[in-house]
N, C-alpha and C. Protein backbone atom coordinates (compact mmCIF):
# COMPACT_ATOMS: atom_id res chain seq x y z
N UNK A 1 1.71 6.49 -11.66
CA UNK A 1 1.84 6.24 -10.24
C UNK A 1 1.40 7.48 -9.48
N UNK A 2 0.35 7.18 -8.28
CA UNK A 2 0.21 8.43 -7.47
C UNK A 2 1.02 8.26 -6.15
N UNK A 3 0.92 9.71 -5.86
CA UNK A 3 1.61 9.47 -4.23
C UNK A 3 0.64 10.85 -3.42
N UNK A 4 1.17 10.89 -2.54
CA UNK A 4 0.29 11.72 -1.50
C UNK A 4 1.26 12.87 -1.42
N UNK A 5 1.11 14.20 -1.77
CA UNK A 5 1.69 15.15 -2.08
C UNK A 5 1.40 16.27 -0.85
N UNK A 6 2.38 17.15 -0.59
CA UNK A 6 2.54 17.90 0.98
C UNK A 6 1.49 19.16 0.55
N UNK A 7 0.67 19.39 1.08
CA UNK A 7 -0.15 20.62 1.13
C UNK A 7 0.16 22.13 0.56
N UNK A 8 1.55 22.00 0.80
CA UNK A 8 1.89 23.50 0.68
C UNK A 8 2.92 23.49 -0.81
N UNK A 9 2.63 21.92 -1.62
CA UNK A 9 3.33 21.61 -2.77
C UNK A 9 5.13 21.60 -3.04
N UNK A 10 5.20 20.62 -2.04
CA UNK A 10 6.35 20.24 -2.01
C UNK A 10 6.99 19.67 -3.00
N UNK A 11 7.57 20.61 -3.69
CA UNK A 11 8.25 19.87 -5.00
C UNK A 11 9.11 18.41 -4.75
N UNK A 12 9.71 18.05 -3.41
CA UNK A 12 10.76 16.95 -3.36
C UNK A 12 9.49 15.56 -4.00
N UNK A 13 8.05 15.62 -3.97
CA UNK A 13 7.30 14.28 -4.26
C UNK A 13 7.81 13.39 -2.99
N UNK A 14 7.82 14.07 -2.08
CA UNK A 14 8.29 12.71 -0.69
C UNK A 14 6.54 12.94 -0.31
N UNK A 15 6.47 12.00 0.32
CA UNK A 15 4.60 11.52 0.95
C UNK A 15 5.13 12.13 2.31
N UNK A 16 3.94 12.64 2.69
CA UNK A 16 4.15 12.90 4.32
C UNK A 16 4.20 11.76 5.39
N UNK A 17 4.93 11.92 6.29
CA UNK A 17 4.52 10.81 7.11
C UNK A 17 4.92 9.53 6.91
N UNK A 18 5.96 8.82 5.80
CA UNK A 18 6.07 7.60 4.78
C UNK A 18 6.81 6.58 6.17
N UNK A 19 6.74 7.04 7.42
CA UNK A 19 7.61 6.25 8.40
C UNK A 19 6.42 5.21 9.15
N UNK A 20 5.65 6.77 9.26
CA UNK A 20 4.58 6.00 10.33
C UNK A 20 3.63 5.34 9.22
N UNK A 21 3.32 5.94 8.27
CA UNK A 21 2.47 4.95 7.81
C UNK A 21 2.97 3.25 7.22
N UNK A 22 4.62 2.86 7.19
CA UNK A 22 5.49 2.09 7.50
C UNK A 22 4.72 0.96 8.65
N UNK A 23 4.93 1.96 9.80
CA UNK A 23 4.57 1.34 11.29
C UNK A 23 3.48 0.89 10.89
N UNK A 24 2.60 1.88 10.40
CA UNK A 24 0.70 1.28 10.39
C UNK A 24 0.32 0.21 9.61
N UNK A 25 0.94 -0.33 8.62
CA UNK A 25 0.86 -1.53 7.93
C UNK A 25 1.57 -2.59 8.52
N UNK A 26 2.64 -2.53 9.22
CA UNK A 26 2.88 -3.66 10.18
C UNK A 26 2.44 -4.02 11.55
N UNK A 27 1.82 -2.63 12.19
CA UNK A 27 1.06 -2.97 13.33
C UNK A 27 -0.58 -3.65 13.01
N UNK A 28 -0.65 -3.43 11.68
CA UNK A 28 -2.27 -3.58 11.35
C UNK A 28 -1.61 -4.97 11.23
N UNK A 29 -1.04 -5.55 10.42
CA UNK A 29 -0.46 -7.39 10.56
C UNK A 29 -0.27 -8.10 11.43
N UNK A 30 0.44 -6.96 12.50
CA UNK A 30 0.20 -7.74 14.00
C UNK A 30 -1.04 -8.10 14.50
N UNK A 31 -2.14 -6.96 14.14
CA UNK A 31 -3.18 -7.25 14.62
C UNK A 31 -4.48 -8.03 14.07
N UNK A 32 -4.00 -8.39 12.72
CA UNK A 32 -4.71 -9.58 11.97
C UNK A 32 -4.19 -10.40 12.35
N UNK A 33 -2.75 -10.99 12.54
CA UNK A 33 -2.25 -11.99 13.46
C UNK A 33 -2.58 -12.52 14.86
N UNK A 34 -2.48 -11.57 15.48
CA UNK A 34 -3.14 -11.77 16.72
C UNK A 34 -4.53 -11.83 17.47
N UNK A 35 -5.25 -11.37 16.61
CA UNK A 35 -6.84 -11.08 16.29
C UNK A 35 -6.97 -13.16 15.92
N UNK A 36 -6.53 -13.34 14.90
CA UNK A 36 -6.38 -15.11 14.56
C UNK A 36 -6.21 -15.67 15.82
N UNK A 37 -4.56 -15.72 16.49
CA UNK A 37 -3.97 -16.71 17.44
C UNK A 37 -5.30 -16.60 18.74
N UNK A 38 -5.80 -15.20 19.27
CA UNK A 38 -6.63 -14.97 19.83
C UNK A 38 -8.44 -16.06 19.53
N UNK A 39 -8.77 -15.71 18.29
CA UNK A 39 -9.94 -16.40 18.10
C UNK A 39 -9.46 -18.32 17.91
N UNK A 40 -7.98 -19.08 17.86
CA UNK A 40 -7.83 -20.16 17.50
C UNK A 40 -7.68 -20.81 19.40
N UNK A 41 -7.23 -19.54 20.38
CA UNK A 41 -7.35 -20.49 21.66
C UNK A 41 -8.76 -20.30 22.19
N UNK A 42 -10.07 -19.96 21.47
CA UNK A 42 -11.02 -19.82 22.00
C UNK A 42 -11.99 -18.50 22.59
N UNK A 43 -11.04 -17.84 22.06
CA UNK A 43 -11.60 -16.16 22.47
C UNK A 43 -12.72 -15.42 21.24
N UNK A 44 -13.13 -14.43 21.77
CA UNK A 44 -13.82 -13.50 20.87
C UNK A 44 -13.54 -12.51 20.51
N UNK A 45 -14.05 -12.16 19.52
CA UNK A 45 -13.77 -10.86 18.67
C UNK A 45 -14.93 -9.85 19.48
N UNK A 46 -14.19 -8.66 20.49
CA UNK A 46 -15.03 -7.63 21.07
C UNK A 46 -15.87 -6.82 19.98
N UNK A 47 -15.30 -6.57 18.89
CA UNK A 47 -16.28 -5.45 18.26
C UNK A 47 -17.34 -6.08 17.22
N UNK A 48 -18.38 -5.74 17.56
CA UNK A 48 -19.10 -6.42 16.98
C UNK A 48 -19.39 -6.37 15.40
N UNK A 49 -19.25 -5.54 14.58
CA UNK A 49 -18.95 -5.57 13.03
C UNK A 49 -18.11 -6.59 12.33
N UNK A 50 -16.79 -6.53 13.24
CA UNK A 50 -15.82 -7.44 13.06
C UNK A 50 -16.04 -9.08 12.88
N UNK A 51 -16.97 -8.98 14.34
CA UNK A 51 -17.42 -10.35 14.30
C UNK A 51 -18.15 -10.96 13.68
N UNK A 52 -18.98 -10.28 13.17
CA UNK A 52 -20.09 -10.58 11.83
C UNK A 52 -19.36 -11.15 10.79
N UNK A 53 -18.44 -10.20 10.46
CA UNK A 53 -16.87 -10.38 9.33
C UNK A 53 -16.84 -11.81 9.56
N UNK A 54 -16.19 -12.12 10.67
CA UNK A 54 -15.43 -13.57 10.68
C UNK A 54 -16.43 -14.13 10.66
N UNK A 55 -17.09 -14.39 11.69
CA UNK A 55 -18.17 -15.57 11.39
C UNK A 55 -18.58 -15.51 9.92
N UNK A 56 -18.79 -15.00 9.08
CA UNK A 56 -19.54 -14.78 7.92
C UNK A 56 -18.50 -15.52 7.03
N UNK A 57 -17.27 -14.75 6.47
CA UNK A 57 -16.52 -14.69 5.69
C UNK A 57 -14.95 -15.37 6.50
N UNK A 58 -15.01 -16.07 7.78
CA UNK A 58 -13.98 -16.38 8.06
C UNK A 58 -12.93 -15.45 8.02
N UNK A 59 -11.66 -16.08 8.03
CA UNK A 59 -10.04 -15.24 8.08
C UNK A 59 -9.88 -14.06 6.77
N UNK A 60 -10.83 -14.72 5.63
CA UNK A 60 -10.50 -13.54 4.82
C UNK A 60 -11.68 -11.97 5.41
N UNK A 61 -12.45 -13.12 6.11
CA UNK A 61 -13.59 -11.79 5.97
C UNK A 61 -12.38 -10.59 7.32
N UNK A 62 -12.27 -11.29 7.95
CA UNK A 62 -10.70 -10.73 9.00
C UNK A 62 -9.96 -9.83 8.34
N UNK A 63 -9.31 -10.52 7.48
CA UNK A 63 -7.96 -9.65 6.63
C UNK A 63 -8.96 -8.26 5.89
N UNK A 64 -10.04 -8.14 5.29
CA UNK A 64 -10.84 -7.43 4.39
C UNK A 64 -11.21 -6.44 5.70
N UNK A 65 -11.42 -7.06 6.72
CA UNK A 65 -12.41 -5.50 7.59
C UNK A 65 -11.07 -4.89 7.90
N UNK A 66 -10.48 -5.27 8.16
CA UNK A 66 -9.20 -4.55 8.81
C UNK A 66 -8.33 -3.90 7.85
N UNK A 67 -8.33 -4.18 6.30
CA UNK A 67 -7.20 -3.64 5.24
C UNK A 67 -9.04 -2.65 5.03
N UNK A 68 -9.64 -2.47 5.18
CA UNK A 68 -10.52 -1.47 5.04
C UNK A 68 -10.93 -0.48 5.72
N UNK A 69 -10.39 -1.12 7.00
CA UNK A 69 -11.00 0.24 8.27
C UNK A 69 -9.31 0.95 8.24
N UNK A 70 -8.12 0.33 8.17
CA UNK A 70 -7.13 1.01 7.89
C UNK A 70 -6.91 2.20 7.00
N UNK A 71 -7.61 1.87 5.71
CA UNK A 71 -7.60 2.27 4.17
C UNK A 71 -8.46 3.57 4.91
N UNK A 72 -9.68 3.48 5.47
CA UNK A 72 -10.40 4.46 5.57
C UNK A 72 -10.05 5.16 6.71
N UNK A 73 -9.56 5.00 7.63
CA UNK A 73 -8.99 5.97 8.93
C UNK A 73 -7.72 6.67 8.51
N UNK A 74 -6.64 5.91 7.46
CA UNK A 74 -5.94 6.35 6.56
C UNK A 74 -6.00 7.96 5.73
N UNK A 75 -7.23 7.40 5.48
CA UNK A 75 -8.08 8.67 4.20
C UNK A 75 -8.18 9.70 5.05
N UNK A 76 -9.57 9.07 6.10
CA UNK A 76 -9.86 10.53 6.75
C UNK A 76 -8.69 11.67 7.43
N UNK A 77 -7.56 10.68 7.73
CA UNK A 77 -6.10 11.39 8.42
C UNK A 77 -5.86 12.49 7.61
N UNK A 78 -5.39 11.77 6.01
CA UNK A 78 -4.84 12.72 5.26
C UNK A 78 -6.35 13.74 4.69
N UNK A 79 -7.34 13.51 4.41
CA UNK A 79 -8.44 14.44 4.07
C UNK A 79 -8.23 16.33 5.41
N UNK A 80 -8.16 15.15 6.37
CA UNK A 80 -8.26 16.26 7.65
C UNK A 80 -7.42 17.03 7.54
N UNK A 81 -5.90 16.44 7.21
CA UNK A 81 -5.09 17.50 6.63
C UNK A 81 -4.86 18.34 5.59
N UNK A 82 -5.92 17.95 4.60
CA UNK A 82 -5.63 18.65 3.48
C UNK A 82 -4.64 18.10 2.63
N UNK A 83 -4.40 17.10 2.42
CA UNK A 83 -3.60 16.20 1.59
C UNK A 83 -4.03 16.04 0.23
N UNK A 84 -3.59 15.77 -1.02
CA UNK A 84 -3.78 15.46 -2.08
C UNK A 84 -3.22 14.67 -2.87
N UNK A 85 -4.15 13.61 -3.78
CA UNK A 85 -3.14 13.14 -4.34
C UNK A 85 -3.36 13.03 -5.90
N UNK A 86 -1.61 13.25 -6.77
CA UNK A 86 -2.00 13.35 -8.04
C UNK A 86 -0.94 12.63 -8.26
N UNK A 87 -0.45 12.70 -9.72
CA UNK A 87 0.52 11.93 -10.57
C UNK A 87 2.10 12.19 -9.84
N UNK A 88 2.56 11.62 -10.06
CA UNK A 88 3.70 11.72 -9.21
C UNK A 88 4.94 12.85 -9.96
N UNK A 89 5.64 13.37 -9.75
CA UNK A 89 6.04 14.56 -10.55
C UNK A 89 5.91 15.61 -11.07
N UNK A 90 4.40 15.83 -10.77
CA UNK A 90 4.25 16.90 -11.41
C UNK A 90 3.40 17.91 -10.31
């Protein structure tokens, strides 16, 4: 198992941040949710990558851009900080 380990080698193995990134997986659900209820009364998807997504690949192509642009704005957060990640315990 890996986890995301504190910069300055925090022996406790707690992940930095384990609250908000909490928040960020349920606000990202809200917004695959609502991104849906939005495109089912007739609306559009503003960004245009996105929209390619759905039209193309439908609701999954939806769920996939968004668990990916998360995953990667994710990364760059912890990269920027200098984050690392290895085996858990050690």
């Amino acid at each position: 198992m890996y986890i995301l380990r504190h910069p300055d080698g925090d022996p406790s193995g707690k992940m930095m941040f384990q609250n908000a990134y909490v928040w960020l997986v349920f606000v990202a659900a809200l917004d695959i949710m609502f991104t849906w209820v939005v495109l089912w009364y007739g609306g559009y998807e503003a960004n245009g990558l996105a929209a390619v997504m759905i039209h193309t690949y439908g609701p999954t192509g939806l769920v996939v851009y968004n668990i990916c642009s998360y995953y990667l704005s994710s990364c760059c957060a912890r990269w920027s900080r200098g984050e690392t990640a290895g085996p858990a315990g050690s």
